[in-house]
Protein backbone atom coordinates (compact mmCIF):
# COMPACT_ATOMS: atom_id res chain seq x y z
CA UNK A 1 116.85 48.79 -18.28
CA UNK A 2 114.87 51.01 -20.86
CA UNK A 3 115.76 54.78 -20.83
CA UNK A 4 114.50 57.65 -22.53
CA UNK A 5 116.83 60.01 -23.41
CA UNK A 6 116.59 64.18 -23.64
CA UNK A 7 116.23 65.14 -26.89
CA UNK A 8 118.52 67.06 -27.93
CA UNK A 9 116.33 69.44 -30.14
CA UNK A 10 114.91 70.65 -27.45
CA UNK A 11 112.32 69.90 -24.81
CA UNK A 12 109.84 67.71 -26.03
CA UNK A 13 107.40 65.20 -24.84
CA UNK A 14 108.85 61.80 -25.23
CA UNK A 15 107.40 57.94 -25.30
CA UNK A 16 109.15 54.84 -25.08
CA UNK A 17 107.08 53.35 -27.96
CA UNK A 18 103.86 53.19 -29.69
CA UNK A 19 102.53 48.97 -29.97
CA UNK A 20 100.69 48.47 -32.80
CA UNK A 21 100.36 45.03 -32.20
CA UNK A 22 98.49 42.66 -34.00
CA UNK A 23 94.74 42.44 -33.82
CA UNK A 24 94.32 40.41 -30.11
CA UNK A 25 97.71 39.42 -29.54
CA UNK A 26 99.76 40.72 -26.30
CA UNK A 27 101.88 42.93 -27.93
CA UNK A 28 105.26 44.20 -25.88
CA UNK A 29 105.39 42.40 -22.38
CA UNK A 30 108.00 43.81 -20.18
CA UNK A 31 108.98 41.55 -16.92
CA UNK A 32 111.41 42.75 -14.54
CA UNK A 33 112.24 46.15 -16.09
CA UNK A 34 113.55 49.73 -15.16
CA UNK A 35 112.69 52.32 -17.00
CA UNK A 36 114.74 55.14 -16.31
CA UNK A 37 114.87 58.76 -18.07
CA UNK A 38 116.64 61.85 -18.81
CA UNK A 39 114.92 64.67 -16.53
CA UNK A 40 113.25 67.01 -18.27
CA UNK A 41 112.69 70.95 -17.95
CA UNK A 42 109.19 70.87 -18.61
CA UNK A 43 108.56 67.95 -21.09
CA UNK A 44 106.28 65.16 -20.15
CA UNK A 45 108.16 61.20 -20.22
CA UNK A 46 105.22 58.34 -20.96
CA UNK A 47 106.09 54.41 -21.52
CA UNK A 48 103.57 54.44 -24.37
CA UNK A 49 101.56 56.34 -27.20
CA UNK A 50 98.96 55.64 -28.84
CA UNK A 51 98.50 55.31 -32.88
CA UNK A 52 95.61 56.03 -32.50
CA UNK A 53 94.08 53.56 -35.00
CA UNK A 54 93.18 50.59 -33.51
CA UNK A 55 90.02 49.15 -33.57
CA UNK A 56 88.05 46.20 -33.19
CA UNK A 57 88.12 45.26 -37.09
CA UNK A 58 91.90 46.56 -37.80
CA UNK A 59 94.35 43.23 -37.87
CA UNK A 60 96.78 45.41 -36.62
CA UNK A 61 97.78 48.62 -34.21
CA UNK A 62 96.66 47.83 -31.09
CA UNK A 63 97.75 49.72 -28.37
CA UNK A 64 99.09 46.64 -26.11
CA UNK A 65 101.89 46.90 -23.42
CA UNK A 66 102.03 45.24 -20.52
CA UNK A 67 104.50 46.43 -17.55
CA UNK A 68 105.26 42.99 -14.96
CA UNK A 69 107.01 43.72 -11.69
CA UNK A 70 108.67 46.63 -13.37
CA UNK A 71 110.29 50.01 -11.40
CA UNK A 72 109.57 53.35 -13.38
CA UNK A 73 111.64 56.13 -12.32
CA UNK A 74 109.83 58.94 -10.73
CA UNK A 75 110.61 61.45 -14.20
CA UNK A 76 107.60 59.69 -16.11
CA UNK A 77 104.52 60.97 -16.26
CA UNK A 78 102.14 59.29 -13.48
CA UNK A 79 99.73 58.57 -16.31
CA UNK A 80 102.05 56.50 -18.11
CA UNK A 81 100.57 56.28 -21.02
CA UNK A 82 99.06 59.33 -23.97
CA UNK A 83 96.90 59.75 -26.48
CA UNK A 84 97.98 63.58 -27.16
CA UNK A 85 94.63 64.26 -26.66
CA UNK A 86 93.91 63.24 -30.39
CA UNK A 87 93.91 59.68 -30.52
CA UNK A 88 91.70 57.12 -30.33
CA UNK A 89 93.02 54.53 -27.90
CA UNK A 90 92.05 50.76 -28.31
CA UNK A 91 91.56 48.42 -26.80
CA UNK A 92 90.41 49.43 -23.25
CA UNK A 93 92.94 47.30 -21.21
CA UNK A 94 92.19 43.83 -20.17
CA UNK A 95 94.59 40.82 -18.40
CA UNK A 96 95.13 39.85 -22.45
CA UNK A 97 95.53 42.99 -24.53
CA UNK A 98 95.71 46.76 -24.02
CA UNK A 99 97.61 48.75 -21.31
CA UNK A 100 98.07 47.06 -18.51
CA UNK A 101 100.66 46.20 -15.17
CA UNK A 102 100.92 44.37 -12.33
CA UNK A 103 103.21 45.26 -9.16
CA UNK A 104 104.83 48.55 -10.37
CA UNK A 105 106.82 50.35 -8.61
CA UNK A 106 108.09 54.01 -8.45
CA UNK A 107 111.91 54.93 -8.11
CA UNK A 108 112.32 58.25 -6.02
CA UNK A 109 115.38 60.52 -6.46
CA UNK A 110 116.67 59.54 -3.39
CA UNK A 111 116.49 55.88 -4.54
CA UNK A 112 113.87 54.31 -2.57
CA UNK A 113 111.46 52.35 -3.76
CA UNK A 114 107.67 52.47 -3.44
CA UNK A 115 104.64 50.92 -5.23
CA UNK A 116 102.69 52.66 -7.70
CA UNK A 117 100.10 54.44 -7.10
CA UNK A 118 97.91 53.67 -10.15
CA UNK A 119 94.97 55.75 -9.84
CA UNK A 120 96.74 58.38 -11.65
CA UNK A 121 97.03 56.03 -14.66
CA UNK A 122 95.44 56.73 -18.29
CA UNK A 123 91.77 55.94 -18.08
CA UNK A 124 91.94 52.46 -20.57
CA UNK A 125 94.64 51.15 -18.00
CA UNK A 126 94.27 48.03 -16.56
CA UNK A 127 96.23 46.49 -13.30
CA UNK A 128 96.14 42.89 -13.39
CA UNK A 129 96.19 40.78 -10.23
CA UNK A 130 99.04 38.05 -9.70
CA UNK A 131 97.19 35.43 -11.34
CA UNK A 132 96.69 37.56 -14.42
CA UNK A 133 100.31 37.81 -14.40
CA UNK A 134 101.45 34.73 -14.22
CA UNK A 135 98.75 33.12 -16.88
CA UNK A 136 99.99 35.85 -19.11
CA UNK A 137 103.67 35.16 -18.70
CA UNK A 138 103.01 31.48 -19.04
CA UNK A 139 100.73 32.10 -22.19
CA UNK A 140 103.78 33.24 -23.58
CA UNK A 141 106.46 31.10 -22.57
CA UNK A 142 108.40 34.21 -20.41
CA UNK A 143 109.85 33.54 -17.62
């Protein structure tokens, strides 16, 4: 279980991390995850942030996350991921790099489970199919 806690300075938007990974590597994989939150007044919750200084020369900050079979709890923006409307996000998402899931689902407040619906995602977001997945897991020895 990840969760994102309220901050107690006051209500502010809030990201469980920002990659940076290295220059075409996978950067964080999650498999099997919850991420759960803190509500929120008004504040916006997103699993990821850009640095907004990737690109396709930099060795380093990629924006690379990868969500496998994970539940997100309903408090998190649909998007999932920002760019605060500043930054540059890179790489667009692919089955190797960038932001990208396969088989999320949404916790509800009552509980219940349902999947995603990811066509409210951030526009570089990629959904993988099964066989993405798995090659991707198996690339890097997770089970």
């Amino acid at each position: 279980t990840v969760h994102t806690r309220a901050d107690n300075r006051g209500d502010f938007d809030a990201y469980v991390l920002q990659s940076r990974a290295l220059h075409g590597a996978p950067g964080f994989i999650f498999t099997h995850c919850e991420f759960t939150a803190e509500k929120r007044e008004s504040a916006q919750i997103y699993i990821g942030r850009s640095a907004g200084t990737g690109t396709a020369h930099s060795a380093d900050r990629w924006d690379s996350i990868a969500l496998i079979d994970c539940i997100i709890s309903q408090d998190y923006n649909p998007a999932l991921y920002t760019d605060e409307n500043t930054r540059t996000v890179f790489p667009a998402g692919c089955a190797e790099y960038g932001w990208r899931e396969y088989g999320t689902h949404v916790r509800c407040a009552d509980g219940t489970l349902i999947p995603a619906d990811t066509s409210a995602r951030y526009p570089t977001n990629y959904v993988m199919t099964k066989e993405e997945s798995e090659r991707l897991c198996a690339h890097t020895d997770i089970k």
